[in-house]
Protein backbone atom coordinates (compact mmCIF):
# COMPACT_ATOMS: atom_id res chain seq x y z
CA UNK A 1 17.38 27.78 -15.66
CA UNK A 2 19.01 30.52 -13.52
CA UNK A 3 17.42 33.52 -15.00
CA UNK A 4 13.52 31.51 -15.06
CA UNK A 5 14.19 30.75 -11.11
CA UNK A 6 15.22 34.65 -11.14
CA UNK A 7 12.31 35.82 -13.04
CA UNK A 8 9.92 33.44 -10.91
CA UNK A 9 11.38 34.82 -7.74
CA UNK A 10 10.72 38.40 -8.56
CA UNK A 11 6.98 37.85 -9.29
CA UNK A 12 5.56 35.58 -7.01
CA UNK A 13 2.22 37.35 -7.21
CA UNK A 14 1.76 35.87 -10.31
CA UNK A 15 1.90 32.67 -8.89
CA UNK A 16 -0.49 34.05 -6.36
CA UNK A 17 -2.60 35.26 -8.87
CA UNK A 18 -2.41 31.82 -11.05
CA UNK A 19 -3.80 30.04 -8.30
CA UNK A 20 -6.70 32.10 -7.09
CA UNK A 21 -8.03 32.45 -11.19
CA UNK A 22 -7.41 28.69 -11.35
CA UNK A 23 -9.39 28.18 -7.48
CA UNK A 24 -12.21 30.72 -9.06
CA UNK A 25 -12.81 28.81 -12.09
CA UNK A 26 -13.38 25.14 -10.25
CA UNK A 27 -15.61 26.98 -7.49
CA UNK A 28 -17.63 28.75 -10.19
CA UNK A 29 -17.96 25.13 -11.78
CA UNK A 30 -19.34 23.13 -9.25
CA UNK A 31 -23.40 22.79 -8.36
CA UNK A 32 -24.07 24.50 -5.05
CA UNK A 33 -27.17 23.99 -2.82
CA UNK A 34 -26.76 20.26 -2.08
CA UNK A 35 -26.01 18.02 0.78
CA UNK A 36 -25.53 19.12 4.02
CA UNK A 37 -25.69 23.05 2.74
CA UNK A 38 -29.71 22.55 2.53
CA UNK A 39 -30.05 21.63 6.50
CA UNK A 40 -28.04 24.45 7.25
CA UNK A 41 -29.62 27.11 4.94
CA UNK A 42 -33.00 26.25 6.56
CA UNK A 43 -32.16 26.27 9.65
CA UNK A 44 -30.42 29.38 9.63
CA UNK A 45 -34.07 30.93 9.50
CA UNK A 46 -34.19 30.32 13.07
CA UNK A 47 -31.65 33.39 14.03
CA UNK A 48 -27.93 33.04 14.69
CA UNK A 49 -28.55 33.30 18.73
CA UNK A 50 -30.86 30.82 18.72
CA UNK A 51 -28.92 28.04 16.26
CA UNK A 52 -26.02 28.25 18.11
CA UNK A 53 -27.54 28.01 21.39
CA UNK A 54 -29.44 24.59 19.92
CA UNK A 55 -26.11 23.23 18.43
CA UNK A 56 -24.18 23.70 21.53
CA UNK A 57 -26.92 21.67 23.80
CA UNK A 58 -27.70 18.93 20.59
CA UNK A 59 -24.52 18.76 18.58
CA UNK A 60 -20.97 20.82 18.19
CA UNK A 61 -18.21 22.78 19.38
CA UNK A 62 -17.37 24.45 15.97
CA UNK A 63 -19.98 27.59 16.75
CA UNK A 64 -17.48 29.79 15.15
CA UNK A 65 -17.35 27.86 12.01
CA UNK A 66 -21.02 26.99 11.99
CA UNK A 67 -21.76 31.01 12.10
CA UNK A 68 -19.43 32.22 9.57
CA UNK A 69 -21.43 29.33 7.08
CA UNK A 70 -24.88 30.40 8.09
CA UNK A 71 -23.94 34.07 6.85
CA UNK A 72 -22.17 33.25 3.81
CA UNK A 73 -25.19 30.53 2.97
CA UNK A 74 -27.62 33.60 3.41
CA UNK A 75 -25.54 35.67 0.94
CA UNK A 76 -24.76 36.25 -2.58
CA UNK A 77 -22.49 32.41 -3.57
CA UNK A 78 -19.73 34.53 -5.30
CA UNK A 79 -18.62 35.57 -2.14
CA UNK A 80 -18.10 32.55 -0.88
CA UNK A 81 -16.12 31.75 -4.15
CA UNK A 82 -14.15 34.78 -3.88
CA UNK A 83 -13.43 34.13 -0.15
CA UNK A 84 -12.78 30.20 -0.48
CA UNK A 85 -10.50 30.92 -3.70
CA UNK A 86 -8.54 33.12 -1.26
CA UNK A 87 -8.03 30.77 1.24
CA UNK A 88 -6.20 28.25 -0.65
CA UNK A 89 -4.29 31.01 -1.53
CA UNK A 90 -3.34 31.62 2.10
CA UNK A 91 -2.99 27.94 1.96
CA UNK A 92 0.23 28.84 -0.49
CA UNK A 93 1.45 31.54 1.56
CA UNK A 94 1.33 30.34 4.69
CA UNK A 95 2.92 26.95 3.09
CA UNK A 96 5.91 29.09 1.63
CA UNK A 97 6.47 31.26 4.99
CA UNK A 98 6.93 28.31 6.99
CA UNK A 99 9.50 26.62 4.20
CA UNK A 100 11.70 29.77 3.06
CA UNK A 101 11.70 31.43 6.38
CA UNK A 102 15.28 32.51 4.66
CA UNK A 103 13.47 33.30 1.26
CA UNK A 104 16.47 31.34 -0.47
CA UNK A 105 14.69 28.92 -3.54
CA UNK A 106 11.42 30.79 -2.80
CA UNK A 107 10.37 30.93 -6.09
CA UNK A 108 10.59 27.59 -7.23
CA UNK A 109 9.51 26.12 -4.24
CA UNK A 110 6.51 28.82 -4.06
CA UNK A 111 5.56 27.04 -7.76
CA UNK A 112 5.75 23.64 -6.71
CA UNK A 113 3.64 24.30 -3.80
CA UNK A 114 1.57 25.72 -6.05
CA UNK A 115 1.40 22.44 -7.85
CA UNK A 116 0.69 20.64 -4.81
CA UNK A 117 -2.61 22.46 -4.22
CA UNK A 118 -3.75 22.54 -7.83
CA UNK A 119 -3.28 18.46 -7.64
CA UNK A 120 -5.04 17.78 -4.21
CA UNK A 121 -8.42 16.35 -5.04
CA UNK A 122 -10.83 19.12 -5.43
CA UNK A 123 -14.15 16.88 -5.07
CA UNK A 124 -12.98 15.84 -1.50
CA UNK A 125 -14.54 19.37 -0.44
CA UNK A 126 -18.22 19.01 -1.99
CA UNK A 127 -18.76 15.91 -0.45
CA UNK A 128 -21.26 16.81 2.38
CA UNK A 129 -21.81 20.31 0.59
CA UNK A 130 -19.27 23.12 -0.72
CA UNK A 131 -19.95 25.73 2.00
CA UNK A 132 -19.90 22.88 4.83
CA UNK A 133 -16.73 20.57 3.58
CA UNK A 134 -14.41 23.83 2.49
CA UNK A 135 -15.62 26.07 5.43
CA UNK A 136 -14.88 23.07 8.58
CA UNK A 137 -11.90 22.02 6.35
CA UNK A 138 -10.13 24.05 3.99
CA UNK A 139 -10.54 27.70 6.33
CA UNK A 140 -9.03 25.94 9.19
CA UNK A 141 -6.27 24.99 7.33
CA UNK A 142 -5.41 27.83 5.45
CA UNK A 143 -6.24 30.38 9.25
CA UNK A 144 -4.22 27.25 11.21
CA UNK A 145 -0.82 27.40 8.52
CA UNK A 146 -0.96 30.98 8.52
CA UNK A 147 -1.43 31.17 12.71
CA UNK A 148 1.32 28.15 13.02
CA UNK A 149 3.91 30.42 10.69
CA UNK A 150 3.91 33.05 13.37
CA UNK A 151 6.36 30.02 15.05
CA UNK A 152 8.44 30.49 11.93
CA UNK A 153 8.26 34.71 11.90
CA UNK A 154 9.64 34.64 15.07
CA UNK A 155 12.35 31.87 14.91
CA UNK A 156 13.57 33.87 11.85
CA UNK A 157 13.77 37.38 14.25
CA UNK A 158 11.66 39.11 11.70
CA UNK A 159 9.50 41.96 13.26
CA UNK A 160 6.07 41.50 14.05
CA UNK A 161 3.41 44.59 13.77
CA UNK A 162 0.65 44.61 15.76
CA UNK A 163 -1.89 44.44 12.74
CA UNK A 164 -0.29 41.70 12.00
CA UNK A 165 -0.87 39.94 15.78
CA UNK A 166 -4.04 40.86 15.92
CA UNK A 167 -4.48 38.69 12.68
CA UNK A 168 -2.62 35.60 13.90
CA UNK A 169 -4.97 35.22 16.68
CA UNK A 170 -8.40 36.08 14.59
CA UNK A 171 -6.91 33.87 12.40
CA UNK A 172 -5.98 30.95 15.20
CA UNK A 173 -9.59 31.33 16.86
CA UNK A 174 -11.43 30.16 14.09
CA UNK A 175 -8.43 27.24 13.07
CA UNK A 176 -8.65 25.83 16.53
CA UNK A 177 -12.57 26.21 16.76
CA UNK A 178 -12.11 22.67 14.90
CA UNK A 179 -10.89 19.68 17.00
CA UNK A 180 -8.13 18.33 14.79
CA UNK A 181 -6.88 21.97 14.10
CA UNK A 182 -6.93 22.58 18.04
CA UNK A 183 -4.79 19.65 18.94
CA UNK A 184 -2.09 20.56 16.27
CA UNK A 185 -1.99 23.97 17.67
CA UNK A 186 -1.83 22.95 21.29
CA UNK A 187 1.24 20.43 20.33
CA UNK A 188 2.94 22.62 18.33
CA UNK A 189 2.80 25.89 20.48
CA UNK A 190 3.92 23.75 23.42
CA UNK A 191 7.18 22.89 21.47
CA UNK A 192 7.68 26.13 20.55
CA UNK A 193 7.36 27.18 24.28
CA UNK A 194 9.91 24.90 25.01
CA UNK A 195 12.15 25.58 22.14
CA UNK A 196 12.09 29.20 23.54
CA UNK A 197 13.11 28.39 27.37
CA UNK A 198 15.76 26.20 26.33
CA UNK A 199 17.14 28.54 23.70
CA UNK A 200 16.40 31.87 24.40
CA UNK A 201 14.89 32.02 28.21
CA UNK A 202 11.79 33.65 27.37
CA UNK A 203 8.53 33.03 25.31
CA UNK A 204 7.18 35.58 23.09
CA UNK A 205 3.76 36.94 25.17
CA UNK A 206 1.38 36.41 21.73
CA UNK A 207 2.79 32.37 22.06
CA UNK A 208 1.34 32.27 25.12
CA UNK A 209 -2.12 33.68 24.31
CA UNK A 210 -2.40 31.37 21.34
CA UNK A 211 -1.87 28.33 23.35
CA UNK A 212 -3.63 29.38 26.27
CA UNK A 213 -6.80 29.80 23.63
CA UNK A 214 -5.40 26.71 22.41
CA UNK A 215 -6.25 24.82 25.58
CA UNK A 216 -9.61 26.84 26.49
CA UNK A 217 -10.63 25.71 23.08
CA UNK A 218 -9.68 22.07 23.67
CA UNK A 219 -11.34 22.04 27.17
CA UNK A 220 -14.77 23.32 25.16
CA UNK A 221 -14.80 20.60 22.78
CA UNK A 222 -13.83 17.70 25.22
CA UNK A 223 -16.90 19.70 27.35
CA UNK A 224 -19.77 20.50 24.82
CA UNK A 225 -22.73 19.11 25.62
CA UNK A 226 -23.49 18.94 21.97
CA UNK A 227 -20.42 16.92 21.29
CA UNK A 228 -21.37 14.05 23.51
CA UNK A 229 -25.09 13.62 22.07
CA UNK A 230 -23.55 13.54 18.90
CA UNK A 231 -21.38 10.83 19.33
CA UNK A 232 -24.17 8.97 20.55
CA UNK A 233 -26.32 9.82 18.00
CA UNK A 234 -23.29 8.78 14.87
CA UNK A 235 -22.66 5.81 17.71
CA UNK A 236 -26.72 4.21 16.55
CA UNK A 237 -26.46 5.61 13.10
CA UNK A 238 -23.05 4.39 12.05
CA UNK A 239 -21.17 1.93 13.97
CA UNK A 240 -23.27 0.28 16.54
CA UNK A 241 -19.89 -2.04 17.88
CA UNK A 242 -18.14 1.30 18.78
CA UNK A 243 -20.14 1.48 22.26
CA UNK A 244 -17.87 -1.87 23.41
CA UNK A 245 -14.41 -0.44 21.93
CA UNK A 246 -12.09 0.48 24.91
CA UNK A 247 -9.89 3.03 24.73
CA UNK A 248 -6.93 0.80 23.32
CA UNK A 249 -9.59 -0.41 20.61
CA UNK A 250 -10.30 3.21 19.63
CA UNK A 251 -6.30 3.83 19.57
CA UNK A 252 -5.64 0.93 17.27
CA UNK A 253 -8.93 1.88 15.12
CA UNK A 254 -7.27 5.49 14.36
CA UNK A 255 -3.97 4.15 13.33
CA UNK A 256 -5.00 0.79 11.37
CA UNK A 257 -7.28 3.12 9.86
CA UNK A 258 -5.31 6.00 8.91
CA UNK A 259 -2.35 3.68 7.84
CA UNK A 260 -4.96 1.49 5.65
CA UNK A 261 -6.63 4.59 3.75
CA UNK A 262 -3.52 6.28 3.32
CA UNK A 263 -2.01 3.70 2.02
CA UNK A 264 -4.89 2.53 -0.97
CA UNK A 265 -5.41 6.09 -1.74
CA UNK A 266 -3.35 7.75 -4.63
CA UNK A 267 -1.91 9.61 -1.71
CA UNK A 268 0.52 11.66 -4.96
CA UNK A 269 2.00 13.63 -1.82
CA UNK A 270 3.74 9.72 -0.74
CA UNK A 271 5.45 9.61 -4.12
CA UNK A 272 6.24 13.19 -3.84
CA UNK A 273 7.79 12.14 -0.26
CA UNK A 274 10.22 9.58 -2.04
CA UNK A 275 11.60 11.92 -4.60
CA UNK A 276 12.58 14.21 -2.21
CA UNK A 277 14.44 11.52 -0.43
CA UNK A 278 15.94 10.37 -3.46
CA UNK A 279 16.98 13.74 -4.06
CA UNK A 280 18.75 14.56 -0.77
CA UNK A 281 20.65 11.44 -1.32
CA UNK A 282 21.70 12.88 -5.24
CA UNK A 283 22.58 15.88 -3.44
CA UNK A 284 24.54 14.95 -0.30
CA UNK A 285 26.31 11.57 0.09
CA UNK A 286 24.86 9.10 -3.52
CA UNK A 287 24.96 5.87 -1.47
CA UNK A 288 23.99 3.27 -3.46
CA UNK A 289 22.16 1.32 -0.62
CA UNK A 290 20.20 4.14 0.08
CA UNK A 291 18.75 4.18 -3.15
CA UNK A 292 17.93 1.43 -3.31
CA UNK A 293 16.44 1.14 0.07
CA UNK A 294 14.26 4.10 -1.20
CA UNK A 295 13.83 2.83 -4.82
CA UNK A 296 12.50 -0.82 -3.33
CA UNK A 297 9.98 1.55 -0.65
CA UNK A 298 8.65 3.64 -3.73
CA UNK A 299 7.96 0.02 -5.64
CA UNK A 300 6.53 -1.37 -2.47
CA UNK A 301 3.94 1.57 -1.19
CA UNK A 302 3.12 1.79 -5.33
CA UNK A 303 2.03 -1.43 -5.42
CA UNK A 304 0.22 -1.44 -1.83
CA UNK A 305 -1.89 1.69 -3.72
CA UNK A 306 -2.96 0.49 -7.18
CA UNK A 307 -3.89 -3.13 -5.22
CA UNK A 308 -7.47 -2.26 -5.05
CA UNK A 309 -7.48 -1.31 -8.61
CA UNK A 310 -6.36 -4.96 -9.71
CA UNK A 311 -7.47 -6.88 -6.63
CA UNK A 312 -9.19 -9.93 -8.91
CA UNK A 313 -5.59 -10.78 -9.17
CA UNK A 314 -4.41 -13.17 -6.81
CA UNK A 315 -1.51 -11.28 -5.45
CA UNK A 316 -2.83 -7.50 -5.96
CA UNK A 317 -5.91 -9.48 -3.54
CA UNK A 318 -3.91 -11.08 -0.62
CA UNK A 319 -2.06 -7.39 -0.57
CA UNK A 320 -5.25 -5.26 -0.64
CA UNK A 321 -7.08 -8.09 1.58
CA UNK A 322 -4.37 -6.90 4.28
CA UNK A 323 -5.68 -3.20 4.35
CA UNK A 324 -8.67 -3.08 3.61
CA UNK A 325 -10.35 -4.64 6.44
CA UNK A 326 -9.03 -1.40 8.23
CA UNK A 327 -11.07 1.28 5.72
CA UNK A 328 -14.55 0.60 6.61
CA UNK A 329 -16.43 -0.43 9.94
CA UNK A 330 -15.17 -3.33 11.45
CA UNK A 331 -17.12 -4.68 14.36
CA UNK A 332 -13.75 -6.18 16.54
CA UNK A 333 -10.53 -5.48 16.57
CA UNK A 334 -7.49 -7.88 17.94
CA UNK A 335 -4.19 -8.08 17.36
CA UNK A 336 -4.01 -10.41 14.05
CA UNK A 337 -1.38 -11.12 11.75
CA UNK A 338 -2.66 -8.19 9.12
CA UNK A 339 -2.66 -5.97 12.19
CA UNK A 340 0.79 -6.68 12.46
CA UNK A 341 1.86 -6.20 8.53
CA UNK A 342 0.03 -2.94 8.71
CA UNK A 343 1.79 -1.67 11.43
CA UNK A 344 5.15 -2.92 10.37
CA UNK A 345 4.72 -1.79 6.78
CA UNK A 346 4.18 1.53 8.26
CA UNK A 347 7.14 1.15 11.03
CA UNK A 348 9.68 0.34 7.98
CA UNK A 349 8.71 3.02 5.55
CA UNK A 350 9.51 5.53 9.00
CA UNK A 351 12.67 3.78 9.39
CA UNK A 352 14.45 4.01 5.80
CA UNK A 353 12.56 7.54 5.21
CA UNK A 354 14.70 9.18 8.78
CA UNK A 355 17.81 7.08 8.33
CA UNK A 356 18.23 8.53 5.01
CA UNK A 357 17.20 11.82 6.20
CA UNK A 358 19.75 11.70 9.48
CA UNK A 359 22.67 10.59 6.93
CA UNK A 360 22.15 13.27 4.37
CA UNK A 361 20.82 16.13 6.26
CA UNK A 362 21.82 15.70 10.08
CA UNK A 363 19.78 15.76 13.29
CA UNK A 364 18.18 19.23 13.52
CA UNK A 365 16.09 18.60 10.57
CA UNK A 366 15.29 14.95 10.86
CA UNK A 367 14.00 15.42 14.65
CA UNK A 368 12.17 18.60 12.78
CA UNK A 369 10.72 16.44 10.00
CA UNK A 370 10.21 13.75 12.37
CA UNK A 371 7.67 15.92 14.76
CA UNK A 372 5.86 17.27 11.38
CA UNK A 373 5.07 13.43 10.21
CA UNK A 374 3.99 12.40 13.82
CA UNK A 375 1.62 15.37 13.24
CA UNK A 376 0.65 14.20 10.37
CA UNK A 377 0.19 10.53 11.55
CA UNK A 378 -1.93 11.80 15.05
CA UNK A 379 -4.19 14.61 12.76
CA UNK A 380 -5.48 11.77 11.65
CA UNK A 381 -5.04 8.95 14.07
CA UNK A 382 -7.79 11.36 16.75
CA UNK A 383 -10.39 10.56 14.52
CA UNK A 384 -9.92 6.43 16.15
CA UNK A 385 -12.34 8.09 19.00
CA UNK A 386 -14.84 9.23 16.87
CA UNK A 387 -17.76 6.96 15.30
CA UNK A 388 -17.96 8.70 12.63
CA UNK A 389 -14.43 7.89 11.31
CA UNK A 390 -15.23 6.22 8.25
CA UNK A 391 -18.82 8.72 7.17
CA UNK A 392 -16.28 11.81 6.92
CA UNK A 393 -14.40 10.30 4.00
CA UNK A 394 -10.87 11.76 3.02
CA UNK A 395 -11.66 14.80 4.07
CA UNK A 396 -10.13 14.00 7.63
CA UNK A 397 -6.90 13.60 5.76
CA UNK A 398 -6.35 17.80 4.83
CA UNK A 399 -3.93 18.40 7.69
CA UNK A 400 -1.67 15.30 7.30
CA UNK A 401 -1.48 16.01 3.57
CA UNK A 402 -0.35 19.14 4.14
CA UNK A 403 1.76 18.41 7.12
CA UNK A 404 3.63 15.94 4.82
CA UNK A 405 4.39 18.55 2.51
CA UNK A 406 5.65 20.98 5.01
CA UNK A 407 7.67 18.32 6.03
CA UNK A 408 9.09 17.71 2.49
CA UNK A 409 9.84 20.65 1.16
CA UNK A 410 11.58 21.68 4.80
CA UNK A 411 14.09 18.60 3.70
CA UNK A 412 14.32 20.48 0.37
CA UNK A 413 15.18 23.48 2.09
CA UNK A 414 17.22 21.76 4.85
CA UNK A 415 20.52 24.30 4.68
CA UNK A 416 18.51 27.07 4.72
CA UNK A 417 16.47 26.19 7.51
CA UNK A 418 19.49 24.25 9.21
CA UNK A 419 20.83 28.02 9.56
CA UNK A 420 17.50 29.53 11.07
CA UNK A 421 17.02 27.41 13.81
């Protein structure tokens, strides 16, 4: 086992290599010129000047993203596939520079990342077109990771070249040019400014040039006159009831929701989540109770996701009846008793997952883990003040499914990282 972790190690460009033939082959599969791709590759014939200017006034912030699609629409489709396939490859790399900032288990946790990515569900990205889904979704994730594990390069005092700073903030531009992407960046940079006062007295000058984008960006999507038509417009189309929603409605509406869907999804990352708590426990202190506090969670959120599957059964019905009021458009919300299951389903699963985290691992790395899954949670939980929450699918899921790995392979790595920070 030894000499294969050894051998994987020494050749991670392999698994580099593995990845982007694998991320070639599905792009090369799948039927292009559909969905939302059409609108976009017509209207492109009105100039790039002139679309943007009309999107601005009638209907988005994301005039970075919107560009870059327009000119990759208008061009040859392998180059799209060659640049998307290399994305989630900086998906990977990114991934395993925030995890083994100390490059200790690299290699196996570089091929289980690897994993990861090969098992998220590739479909999710065609959904309202290939070059629309994986270019508002997939880029900013991959250019956000690799922009957010600058945080990481600099914790670990590793040196920075200036071709490589100019990078992080090309590379953060077009992440935050996308609203969820944005607010992670503006959260997590502020921590990190913080984490620097405290600790070291001074903040690195490129920190504060990302964040201070960060928050220009945030101000142009909360100003966009584009933005607010749009809402109105998905307001008439979608869900009518969302003009009398207050702001607590909308609040509530973005967690039931994102607690619902991620909860009847096959959401394999969740399982993947308990292993590695049953894990830390094999590794550190084997208390009984804590397995099976974690073994009786596992059986619980299992059953909570197949319940759709097998709802004509009585019991599989009451249990999916609880959720999945909160998955499509519901025209009231109030504080009922399934509001209150949901939220203490989700409140328990919390508690066990940082108790056994804080007994096995210690407090630096559950208050670390702890900030990745709230995140996670608020990535998706935003989306509670859109009216289009339920039209953009899974899709709105990317960054807390990735944030949730981070999260669990950091717990993996918990010495390691234990000794960085």
């Amino acid at each position: 086992m030894k000499k294969v972790t050894e051998c994987i190690k020494n050749h991670i460009w392999v698994i580099y290599l593995i990845l982007f033939v694998f991320m070639v082959v599905r792009h090369a599969s799948v039927k292009l010129g559909v969905a939302d791709d059409i609108w976009f590759l017509e209207q492109s014939k009105m100039g790039l000047i002139n679309y943007t200017q009309m999107r601005i006034q009638t209907w988005t912030s994301r005039n970075i993203i919107e560009l870059v699609m327009l000119v990759l629409l208008n061009i040859n489709k392998w180059v799209w596939i060659i640049l998307d396939s290399g994305m989630f490859v900086l998906v990977l790399h990114s991934l395993r520079r925030i995890i083994c900032p100390t490059k200790e288990n690299d290699g196996i946790i570089t091929f289980f990342l690897m994993l990861v990515i090969m098992l998220y569900p590739f479909g999710t990205f065609g959904v309202a077109g290939w070059y629309a889904t994986t270019l508002n979704y997939v880029w900013p994730l991959a250019l956000g990771l690799y922009g957010l594990s600058y945080i990481i390069q600099i914790i670990s005092n590793e040196k920075i070249s200036i071709a490589q700073q100019i990078s992080y903030v090309v590379a953060s531009l077009y992440a935050i040019n996308q609203e969820q992407m944005c607010a992670l960046f503006v959260g997590f940079y502020a921590l990190f400014m913080i984490y620097s006062l405290v600790k070291h007295k001074k903040v690195p000058i490129l920190a504060y040039i990302i964040l201070v984008l960060s928050f220009i960006m945030l101000g142009y999507h909360a100003l966009c006159p584009g933005n607010e038509l749009r809402k109105v417009a998905e307001m008439s189309a979608y869900y009518p009831a969302f003009y009398g929603f207050k702001l607590m409605d909308k609040l509530l509406l973005g967690v039931l929701s994102t607690i619902a869907i991620g909860s009847l999804q096959p959401a394999y990352i969740i399982f993947v989540w308990n292993i590695m708590l049953i894990y830390i426990i094999y590794k550190n202190i084997k208390n009984k109770g804590q397995y099976l506090l974690v073994g009786l969670m596992t059986f619980v959120t299992f059953v909570v996701s197949v319940s759709d599957r097998y709802c004509n059964h009585r019991g599989f019905y009451q249990i999916f009846n609880v959720f999945n009021d909160y998955t499509k458009v519901i025209e009231h919300i109030s504080l009922n008793m399934n509001v209150c299951l949901i939220i203490l389903y989700f409140i328990c699963i919390l508690l066990i997952s940082f108790y056994v985290i804080k007994t096995n691992l210690g407090n630096k790395t559950m208050f670390l883990s702890f900030i990745i899954i709230c995140a996670a949670f608020c990535s998706r939980v935003v989306l509670g003040f859109s009216p289009s929450i339920f039209v953009s699918g899974t899709r709105t899921f990317v960054n807390s499914y990735f944030l949730i790995v981070i999260a669990t392979f950091l717990c993996v790595n918990s010495r390691k990282l234990e000794s960085v920070l």
